[in-house]
C-alpha atoms as a PDB file:
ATOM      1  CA  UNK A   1     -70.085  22.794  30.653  1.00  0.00           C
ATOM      2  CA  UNK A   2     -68.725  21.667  33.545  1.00  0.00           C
ATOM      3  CA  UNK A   3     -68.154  24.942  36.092  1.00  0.00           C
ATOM      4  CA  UNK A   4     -65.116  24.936  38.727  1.00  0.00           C
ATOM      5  CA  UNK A   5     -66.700  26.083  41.547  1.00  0.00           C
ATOM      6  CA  UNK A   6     -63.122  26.454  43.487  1.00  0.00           C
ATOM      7  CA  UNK A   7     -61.722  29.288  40.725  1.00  0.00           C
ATOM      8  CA  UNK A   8     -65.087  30.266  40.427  1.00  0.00           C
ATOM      9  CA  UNK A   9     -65.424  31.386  44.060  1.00  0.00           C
ATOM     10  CA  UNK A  10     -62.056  32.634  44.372  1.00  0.00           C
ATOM     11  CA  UNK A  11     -62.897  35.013  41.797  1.00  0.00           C
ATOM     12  CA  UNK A  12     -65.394  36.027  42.927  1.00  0.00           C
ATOM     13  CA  UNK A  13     -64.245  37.449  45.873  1.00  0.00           C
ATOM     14  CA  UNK A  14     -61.005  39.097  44.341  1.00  0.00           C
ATOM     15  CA  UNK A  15     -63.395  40.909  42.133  1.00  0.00           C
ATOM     16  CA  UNK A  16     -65.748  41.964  45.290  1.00  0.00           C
ATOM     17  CA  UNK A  17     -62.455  43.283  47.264  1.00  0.00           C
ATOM     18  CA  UNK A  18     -61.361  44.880  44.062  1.00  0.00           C
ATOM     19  CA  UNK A  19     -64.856  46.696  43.990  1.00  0.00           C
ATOM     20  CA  UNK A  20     -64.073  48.319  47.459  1.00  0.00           C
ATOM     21  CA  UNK A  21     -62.069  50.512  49.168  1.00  0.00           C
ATOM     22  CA  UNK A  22     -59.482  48.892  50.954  1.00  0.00           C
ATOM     23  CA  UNK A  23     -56.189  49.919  50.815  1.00  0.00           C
ATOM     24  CA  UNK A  24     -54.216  47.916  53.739  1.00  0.00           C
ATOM     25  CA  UNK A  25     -53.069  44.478  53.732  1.00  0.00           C
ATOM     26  CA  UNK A  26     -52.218  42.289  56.493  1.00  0.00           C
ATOM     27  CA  UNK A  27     -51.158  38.786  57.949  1.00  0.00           C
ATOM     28  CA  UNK A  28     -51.252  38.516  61.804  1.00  0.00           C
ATOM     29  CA  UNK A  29     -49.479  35.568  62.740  1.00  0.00           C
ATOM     30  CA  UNK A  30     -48.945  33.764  66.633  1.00  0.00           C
ATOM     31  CA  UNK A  31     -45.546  33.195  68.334  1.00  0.00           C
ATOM     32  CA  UNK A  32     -46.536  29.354  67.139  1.00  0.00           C
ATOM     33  CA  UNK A  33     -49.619  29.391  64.796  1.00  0.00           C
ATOM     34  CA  UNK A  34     -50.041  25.474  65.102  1.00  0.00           C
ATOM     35  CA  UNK A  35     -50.708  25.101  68.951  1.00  0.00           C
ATOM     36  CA  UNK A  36     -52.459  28.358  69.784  1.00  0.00           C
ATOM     37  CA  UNK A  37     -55.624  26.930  69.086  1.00  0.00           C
ATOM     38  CA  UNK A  38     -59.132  27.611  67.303  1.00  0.00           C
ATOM     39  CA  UNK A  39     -60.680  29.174  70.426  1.00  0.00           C
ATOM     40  CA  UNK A  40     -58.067  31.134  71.948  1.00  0.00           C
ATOM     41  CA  UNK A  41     -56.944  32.530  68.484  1.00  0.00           C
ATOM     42  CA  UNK A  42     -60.528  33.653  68.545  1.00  0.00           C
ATOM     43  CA  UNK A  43     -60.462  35.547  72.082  1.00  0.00           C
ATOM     44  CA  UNK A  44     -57.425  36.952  71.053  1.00  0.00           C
ATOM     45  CA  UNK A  45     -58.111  38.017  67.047  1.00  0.00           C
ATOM     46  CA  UNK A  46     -61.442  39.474  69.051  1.00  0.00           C
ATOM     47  CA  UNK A  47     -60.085  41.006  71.627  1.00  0.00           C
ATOM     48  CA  UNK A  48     -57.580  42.979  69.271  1.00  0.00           C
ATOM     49  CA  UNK A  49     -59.801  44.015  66.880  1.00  0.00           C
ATOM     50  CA  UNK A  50     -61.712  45.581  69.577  1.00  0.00           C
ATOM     51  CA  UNK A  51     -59.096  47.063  71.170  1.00  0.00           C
ATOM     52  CA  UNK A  52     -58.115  48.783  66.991  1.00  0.00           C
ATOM     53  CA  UNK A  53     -61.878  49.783  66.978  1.00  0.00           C
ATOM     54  CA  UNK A  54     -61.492  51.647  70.462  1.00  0.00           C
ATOM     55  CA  UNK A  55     -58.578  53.124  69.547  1.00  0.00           C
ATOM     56  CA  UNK A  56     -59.227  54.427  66.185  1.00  0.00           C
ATOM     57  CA  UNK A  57     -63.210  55.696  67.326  1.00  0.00           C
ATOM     58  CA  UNK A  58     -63.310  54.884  71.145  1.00  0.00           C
ATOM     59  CA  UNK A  59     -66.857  55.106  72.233  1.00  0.00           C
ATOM     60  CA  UNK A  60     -67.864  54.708  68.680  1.00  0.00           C
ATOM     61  CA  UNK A  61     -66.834  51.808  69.152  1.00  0.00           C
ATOM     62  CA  UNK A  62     -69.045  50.349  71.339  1.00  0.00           C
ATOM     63  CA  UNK A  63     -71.960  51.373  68.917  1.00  0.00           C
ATOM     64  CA  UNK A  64     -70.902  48.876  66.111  1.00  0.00           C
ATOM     65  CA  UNK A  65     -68.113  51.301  64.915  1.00  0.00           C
ATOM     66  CA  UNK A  66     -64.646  50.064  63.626  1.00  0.00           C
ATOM     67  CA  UNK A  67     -62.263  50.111  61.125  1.00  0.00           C
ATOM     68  CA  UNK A  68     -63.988  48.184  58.037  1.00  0.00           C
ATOM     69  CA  UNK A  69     -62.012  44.618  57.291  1.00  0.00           C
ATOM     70  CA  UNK A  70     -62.187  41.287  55.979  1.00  0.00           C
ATOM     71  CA  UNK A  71     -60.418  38.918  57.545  1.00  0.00           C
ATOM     72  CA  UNK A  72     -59.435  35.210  56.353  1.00  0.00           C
ATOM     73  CA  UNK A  73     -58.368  32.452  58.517  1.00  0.00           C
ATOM     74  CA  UNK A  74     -55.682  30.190  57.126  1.00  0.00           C
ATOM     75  CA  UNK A  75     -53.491  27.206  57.851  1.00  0.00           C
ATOM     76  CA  UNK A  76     -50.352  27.343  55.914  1.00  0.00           C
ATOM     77  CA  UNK A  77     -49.084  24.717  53.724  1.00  0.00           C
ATOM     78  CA  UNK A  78     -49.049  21.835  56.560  1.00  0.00           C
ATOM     79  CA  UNK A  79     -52.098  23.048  56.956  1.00  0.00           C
ATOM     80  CA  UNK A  80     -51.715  23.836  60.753  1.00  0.00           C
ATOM     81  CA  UNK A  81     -50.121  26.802  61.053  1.00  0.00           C
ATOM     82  CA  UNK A  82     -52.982  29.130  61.873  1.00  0.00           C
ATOM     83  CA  UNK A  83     -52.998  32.811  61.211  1.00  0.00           C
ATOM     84  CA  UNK A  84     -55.380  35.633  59.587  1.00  0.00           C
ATOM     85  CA  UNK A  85     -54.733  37.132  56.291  1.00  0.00           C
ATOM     86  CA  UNK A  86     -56.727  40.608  56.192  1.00  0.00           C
ATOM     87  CA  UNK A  87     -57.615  43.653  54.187  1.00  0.00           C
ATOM     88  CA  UNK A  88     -59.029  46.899  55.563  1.00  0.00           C
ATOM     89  CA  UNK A  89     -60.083  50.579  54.746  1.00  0.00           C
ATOM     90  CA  UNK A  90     -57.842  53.136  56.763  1.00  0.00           C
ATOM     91  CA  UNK A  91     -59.786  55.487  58.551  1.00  0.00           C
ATOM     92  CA  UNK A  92     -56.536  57.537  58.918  1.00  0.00           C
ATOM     93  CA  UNK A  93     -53.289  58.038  56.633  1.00  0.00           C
ATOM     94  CA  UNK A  94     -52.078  54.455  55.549  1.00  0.00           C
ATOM     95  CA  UNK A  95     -48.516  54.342  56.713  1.00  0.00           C
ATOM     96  CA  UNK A  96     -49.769  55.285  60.252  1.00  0.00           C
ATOM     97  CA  UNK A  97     -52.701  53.322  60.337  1.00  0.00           C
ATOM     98  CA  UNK A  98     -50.395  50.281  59.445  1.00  0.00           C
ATOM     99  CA  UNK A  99     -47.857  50.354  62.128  1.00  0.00           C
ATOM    100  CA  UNK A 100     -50.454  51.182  64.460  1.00  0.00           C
ATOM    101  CA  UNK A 101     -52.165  47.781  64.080  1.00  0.00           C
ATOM    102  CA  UNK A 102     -48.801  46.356  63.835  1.00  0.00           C
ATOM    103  CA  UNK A 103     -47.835  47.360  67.121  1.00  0.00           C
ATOM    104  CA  UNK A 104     -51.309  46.921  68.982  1.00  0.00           C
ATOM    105  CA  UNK A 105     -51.121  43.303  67.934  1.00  0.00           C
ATOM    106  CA  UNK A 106     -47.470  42.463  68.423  1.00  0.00           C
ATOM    107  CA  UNK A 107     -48.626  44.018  72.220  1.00  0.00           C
ATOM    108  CA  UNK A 108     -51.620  42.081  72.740  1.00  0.00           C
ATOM    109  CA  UNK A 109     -50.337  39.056  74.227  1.00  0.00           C
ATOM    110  CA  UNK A 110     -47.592  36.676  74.713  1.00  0.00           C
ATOM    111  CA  UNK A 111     -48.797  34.198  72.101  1.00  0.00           C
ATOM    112  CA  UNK A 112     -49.179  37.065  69.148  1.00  0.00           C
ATOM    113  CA  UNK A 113     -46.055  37.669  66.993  1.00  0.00           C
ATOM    114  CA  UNK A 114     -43.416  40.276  66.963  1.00  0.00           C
ATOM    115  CA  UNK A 115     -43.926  42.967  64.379  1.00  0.00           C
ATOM    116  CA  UNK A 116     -41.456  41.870  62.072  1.00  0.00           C
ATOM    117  CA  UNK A 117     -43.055  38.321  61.769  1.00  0.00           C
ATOM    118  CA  UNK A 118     -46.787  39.744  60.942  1.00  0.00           C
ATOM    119  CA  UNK A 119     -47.257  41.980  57.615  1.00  0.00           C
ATOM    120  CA  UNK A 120     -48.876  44.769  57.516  1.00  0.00           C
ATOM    121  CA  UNK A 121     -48.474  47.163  54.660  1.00  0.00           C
ATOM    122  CA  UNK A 122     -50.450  49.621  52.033  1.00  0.00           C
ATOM    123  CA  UNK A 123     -51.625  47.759  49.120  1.00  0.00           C
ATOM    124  CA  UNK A 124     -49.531  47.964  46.349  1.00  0.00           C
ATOM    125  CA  UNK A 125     -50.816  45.815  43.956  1.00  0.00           C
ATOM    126  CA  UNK A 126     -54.898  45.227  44.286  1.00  0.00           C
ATOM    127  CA  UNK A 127     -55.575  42.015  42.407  1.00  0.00           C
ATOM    128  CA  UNK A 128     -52.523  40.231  43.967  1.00  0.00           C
ATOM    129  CA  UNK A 129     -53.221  41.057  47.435  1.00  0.00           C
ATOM    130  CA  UNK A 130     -56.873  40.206  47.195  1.00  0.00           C
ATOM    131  CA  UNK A 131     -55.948  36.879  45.344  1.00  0.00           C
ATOM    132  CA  UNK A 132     -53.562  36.315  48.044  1.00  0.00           C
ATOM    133  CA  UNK A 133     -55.946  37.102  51.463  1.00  0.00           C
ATOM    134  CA  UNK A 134     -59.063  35.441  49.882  1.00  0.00           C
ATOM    135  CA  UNK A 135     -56.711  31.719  48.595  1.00  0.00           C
ATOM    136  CA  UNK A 136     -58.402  30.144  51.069  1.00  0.00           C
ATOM    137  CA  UNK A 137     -61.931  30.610  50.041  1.00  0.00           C
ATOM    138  CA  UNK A 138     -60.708  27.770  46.832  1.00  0.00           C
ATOM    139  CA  UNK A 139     -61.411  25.183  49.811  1.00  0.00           C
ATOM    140  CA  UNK A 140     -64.776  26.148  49.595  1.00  0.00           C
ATOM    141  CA  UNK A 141     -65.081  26.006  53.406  1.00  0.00           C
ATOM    142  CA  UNK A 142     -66.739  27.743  56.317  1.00  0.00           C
ATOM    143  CA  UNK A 143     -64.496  30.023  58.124  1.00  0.00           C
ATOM    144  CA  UNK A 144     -66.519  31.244  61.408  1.00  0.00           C
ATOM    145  CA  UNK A 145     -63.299  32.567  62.891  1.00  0.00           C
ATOM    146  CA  UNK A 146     -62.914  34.941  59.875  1.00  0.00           C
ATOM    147  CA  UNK A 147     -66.758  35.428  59.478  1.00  0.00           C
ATOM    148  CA  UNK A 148     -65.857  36.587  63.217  1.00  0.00           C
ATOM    149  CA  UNK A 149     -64.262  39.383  63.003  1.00  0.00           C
ATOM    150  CA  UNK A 150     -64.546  40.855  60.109  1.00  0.00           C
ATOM    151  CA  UNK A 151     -66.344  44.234  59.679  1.00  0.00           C
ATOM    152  CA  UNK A 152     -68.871  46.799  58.092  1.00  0.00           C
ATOM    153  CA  UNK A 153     -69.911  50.153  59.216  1.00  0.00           C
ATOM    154  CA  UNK A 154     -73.656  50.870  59.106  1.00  0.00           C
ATOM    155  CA  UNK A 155     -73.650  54.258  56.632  1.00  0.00           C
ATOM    156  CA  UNK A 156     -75.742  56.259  59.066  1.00  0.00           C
ATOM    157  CA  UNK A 157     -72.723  56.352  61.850  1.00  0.00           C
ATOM    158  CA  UNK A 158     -72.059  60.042  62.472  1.00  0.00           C
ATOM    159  CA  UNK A 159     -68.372  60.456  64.512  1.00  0.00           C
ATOM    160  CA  UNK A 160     -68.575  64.120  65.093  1.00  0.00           C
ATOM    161  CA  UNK A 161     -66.226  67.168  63.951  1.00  0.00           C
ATOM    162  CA  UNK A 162     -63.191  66.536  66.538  1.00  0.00           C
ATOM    163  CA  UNK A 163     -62.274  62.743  66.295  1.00  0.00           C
ATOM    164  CA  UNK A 164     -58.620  63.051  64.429  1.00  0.00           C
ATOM    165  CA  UNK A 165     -57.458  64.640  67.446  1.00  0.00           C
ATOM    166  CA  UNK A 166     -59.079  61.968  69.979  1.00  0.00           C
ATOM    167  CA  UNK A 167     -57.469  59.333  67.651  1.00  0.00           C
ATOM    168  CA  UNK A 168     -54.036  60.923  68.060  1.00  0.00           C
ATOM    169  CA  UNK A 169     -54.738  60.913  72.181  1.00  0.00           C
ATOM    170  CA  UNK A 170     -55.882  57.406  72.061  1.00  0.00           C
ATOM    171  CA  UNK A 171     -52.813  55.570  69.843  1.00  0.00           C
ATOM    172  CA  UNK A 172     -50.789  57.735  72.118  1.00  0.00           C
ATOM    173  CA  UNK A 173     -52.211  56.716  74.915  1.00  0.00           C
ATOM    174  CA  UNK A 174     -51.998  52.644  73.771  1.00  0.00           C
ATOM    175  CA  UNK A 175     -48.476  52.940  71.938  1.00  0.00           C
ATOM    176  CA  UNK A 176     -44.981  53.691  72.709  1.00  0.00           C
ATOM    177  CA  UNK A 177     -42.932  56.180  70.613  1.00  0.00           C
ATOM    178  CA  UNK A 178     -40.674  52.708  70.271  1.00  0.00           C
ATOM    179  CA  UNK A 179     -43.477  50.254  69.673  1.00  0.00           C
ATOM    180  CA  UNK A 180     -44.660  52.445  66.742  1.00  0.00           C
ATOM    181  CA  UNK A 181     -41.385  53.322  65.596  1.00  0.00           C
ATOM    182  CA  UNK A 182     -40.338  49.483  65.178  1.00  0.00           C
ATOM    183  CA  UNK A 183     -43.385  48.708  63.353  1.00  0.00           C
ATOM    184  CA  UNK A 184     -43.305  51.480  61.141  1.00  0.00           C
ATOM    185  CA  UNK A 185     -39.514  50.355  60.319  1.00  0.00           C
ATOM    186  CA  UNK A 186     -40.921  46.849  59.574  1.00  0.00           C
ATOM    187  CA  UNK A 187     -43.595  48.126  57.555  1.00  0.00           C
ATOM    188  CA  UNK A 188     -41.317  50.007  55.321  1.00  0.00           C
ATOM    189  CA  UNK A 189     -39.168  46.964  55.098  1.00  0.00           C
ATOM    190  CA  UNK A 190     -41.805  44.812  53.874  1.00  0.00           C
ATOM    191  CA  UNK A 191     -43.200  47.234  51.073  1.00  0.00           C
ATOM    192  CA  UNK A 192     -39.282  47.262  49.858  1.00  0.00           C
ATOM    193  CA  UNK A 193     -39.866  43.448  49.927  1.00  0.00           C
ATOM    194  CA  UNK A 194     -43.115  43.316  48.113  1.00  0.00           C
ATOM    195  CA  UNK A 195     -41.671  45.690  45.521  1.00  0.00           C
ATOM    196  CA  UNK A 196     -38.388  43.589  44.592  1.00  0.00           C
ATOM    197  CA  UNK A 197     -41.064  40.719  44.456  1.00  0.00           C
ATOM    198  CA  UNK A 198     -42.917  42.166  42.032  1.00  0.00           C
ATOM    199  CA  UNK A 199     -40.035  43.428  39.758  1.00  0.00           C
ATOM    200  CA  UNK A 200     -38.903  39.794  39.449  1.00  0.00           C
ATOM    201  CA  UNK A 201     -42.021  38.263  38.325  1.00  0.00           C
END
């Protein structure tokens, strides 16, 4: 029997997300996704991710520590337009933890987009956002960017009694009142979305 390796990989991976515990979905996208470029989409999808780990567990941060994620590199359907499709645990309440890494990437640099153009959202419906981030992997090619920056926490990490308050200093310290409050507001604007969406399937 001849086995399709394509389905057979996608599968695969929507049934290891499935098997986990993320509960965020996301799709950071550039101000223009087809000339940023393979390495400077790299310094910057680095450089942010950093900058979420350090503001979520600061010094932990520099340990190995960070919010846990898979992230998936993809081109659109021209094939050029490069962005990152994502899932990740929140270390803190969802709605929060969303807007926060809304804002901190709509912030990071000229070239990243606005937080109403990237989508970043609780997951509503598991197997559909996992089939979604991981489509992709049916190319059945490398993806080092992805590979990159995604993340796993070693178990042992121990963050101490008193680091919900020093996350509360540090996204205040990073993020406006306004930044947060506009991508919170696209946030909820983009679960109403994905809900009409699924209603109509």
């Amino acid at each position: 029997m001849k086995i399709d390796w394509r389905s057979t990989t996608h599968e695969g991976w929507i049934d290891a997300l499935d098997a986990s515990n993320n509960d965020i979905f996301g799709v950071l996208k550039f101000y223009n996704g087809r000339t940023i470029g393979k390495s400077k989409a790299m310094a910057l999808l680095g450089a942010y991710w950093h900058r979420v780990d350090r503001t979520l567990f600061g010094k932990a941060a520099d340990k190995g520590y960070g919010i846990e994620r898979w992230c998936f590199t993809e081109y659109g359907s021209d094939r050029r337009n490069l962005h990152i499709h994502f899932v990740a645990t929140s270390p803190i309440a969802i709605r929060p933890c969303c807007a926060v890494l809304n804002a901190l990437w709509a912030d990071m640099h000229r070239s990243t987009a606005d937080v109403t153009h990237n989508w970043i959202t609780p997951i509503q419906d598991r197997r559909a956002a996992f089939a979604y981030t991981t489509k992709g992997t049916r190319y059945l090619r490398a993806d080092f960017i992805g590979e990159k920056i995604s993340h796993t926490n070693a178990a042992s990490t121990n963050l101490g009694t008193d680091y919900t308050e020093a996350q509360i200093r540090r996204i205040a310290n990073r993020i406006t009142d306004r930044q947060l409050t506009k991508a919170y507001e696209a946030m909820e604007r983009q679960i109403v979305q994905t809900a009409l969406k699924r209603q109509t399937r």
